[in-house]
Protein backbone atom coordinates (compact mmCIF):
# COMPACT_ATOMS: atom_id res chain seq x y z
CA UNK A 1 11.89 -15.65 38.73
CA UNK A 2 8.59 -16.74 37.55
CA UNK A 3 8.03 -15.72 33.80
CA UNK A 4 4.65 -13.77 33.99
CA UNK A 5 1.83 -15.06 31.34
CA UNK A 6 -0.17 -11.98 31.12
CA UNK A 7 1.95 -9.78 28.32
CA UNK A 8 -0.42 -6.72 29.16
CA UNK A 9 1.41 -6.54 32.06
CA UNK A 10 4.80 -6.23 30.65
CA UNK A 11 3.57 -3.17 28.55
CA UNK A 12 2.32 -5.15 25.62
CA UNK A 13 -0.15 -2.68 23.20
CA UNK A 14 -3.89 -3.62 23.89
CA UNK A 15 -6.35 -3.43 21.38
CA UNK A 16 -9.98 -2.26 21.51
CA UNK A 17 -11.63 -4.26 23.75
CA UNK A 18 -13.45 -7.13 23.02
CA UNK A 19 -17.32 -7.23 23.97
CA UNK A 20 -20.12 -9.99 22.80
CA UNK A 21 -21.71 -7.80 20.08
CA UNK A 22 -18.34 -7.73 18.19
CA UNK A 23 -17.87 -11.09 18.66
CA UNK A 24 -21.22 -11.76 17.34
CA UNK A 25 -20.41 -9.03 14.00
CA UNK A 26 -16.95 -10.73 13.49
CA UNK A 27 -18.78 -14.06 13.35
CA UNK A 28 -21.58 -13.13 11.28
CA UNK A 29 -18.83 -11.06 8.59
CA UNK A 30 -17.16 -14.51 8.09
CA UNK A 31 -20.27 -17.10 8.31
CA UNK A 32 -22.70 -15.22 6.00
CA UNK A 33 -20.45 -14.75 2.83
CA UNK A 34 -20.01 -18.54 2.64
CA UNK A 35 -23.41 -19.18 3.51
CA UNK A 36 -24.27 -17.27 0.60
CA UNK A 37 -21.14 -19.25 -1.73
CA UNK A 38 -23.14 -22.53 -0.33
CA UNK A 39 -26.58 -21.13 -1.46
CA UNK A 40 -25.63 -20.13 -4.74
CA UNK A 41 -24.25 -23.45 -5.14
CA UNK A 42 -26.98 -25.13 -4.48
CA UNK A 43 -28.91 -23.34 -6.61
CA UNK A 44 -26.28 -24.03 -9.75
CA UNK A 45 -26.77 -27.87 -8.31
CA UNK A 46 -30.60 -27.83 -9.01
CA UNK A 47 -30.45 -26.44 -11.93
CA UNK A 48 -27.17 -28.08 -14.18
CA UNK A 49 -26.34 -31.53 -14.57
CA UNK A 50 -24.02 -33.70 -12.28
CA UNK A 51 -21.33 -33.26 -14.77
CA UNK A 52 -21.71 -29.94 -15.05
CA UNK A 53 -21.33 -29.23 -11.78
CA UNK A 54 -17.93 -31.32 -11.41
CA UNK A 55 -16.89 -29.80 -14.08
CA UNK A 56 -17.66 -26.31 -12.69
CA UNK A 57 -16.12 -27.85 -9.16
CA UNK A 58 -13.30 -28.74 -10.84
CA UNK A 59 -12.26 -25.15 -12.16
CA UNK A 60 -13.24 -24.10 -8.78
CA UNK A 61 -10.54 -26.42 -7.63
CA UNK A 62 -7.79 -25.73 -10.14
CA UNK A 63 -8.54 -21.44 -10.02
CA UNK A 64 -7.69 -21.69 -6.14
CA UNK A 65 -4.47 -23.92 -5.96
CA UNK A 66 -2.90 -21.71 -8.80
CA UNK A 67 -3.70 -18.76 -6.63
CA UNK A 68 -2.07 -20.82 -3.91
CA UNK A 69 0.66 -21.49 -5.70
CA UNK A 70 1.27 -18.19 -7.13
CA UNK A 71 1.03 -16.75 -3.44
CA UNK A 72 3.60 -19.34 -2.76
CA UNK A 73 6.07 -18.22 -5.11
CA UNK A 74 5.89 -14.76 -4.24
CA UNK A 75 6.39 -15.85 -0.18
CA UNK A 76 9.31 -17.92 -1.35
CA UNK A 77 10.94 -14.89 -4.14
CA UNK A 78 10.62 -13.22 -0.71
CA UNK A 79 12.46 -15.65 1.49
CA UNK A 80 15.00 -15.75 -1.16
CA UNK A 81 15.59 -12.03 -1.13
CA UNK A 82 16.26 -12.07 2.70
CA UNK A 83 18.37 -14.88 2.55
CA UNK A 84 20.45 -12.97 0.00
CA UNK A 85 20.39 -9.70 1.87
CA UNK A 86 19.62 -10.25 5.06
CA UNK A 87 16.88 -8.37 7.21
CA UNK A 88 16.10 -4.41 6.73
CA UNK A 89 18.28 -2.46 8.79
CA UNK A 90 16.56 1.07 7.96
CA UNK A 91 14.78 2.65 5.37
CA UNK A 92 15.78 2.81 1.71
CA UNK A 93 17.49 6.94 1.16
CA UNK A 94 18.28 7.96 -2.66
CA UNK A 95 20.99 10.80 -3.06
CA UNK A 96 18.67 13.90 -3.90
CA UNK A 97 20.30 16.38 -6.32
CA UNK A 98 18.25 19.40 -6.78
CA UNK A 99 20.25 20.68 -8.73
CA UNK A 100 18.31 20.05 -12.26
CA UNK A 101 15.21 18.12 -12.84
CA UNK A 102 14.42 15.76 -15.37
CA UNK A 103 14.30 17.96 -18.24
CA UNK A 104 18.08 18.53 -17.34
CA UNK A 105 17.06 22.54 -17.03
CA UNK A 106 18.82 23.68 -14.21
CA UNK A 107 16.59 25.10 -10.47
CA UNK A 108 16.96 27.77 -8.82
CA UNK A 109 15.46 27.91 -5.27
CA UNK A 110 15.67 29.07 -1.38
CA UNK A 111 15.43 25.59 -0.20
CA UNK A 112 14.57 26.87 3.68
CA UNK A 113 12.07 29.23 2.31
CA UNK A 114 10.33 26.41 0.22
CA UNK A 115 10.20 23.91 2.65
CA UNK A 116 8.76 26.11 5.05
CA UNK A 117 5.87 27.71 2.70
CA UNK A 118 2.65 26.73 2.48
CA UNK A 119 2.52 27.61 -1.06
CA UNK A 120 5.11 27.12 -3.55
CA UNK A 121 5.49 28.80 -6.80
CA UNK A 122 7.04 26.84 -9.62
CA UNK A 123 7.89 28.98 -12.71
CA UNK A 124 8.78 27.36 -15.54
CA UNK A 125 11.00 28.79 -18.35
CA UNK A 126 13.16 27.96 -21.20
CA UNK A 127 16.23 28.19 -19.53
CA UNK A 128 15.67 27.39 -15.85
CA UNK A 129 12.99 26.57 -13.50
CA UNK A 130 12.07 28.60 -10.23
CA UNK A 131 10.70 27.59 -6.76
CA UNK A 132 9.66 30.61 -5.02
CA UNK A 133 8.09 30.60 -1.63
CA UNK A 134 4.43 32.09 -1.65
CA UNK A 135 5.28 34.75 0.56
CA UNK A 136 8.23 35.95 -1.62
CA UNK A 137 5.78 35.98 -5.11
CA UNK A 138 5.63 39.16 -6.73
CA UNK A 139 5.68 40.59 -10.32
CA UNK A 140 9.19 41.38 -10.07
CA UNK A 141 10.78 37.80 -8.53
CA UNK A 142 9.13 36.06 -11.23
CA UNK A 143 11.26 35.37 -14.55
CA UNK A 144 10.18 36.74 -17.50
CA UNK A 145 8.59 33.79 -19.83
CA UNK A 146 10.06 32.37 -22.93
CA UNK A 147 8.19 33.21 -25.85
């Protein structure tokens, strides 16, 4: 069996297509910026000294290989974290416990009616907290407020 070259074929995703006039934009998005880098350049090189300018080079030189290196480090802190745990095999989950919230006040709540509202009501009081459904607000559902 002859492996095919053409991965469109095999059901590969295809992006937009490609026509001269993007092309042309692509190319201009990446040539003009450092056209612009060159020009101003140029300009600091008429008006500054030669030393001046190396000098100016030279932090040019040393501000882009520490942000090199620093982009290194982070690719290899992140090669070291695989190698220690090994590839993703799903999504991070936390334990949820609605029970309180970070106050420690305890909540009180018809979870199916919540999650299935388009507006929730959150009343706050001294001694608990309330989620109420939208549909279910009324006078009377709501606690009375601590003073």
């Amino acid at each position: 069996m002859e492996a095919n070259p053409n991965p469109v074929s095999q059901g590969a995703l295809q992006g937009p297509e490609r026509s001269s006039r993007r092309d042309i934009a692509h190319l201009v998005l990446l040539v003009v910026p450092w056209v612009f880098v060159g020009w101003l350049w140029w300009r600091v090189g008429q008006t500054t000294t030669a030393g001046e300018l190396l000098k100016a080079a030279g932090l040019v030189v040393v501000l882009a290989a520490v942000s090199l290196l620093l982009n290194f480090a982070w690719i290899l802190h992140n090669v070291r974290i695989f190698r220690r745990k090994g590839p993703r095999t799903g999504r991070a989950t936390s334990k949820l416990d609605y029970r309180m919230d970070w106050t420690r006040r305890p909540i009180a709540a018809d979870w199916p009616a919540v999650r299935m509202a388009a507006v929730v009501v959150v009343s706050p009081a001294a001694d608990c907290k309330v989620f109420l459904s939208g549909t279910r607000t009324s006078a009377s559902a709501l606690p009375a407020p601590s003073p």
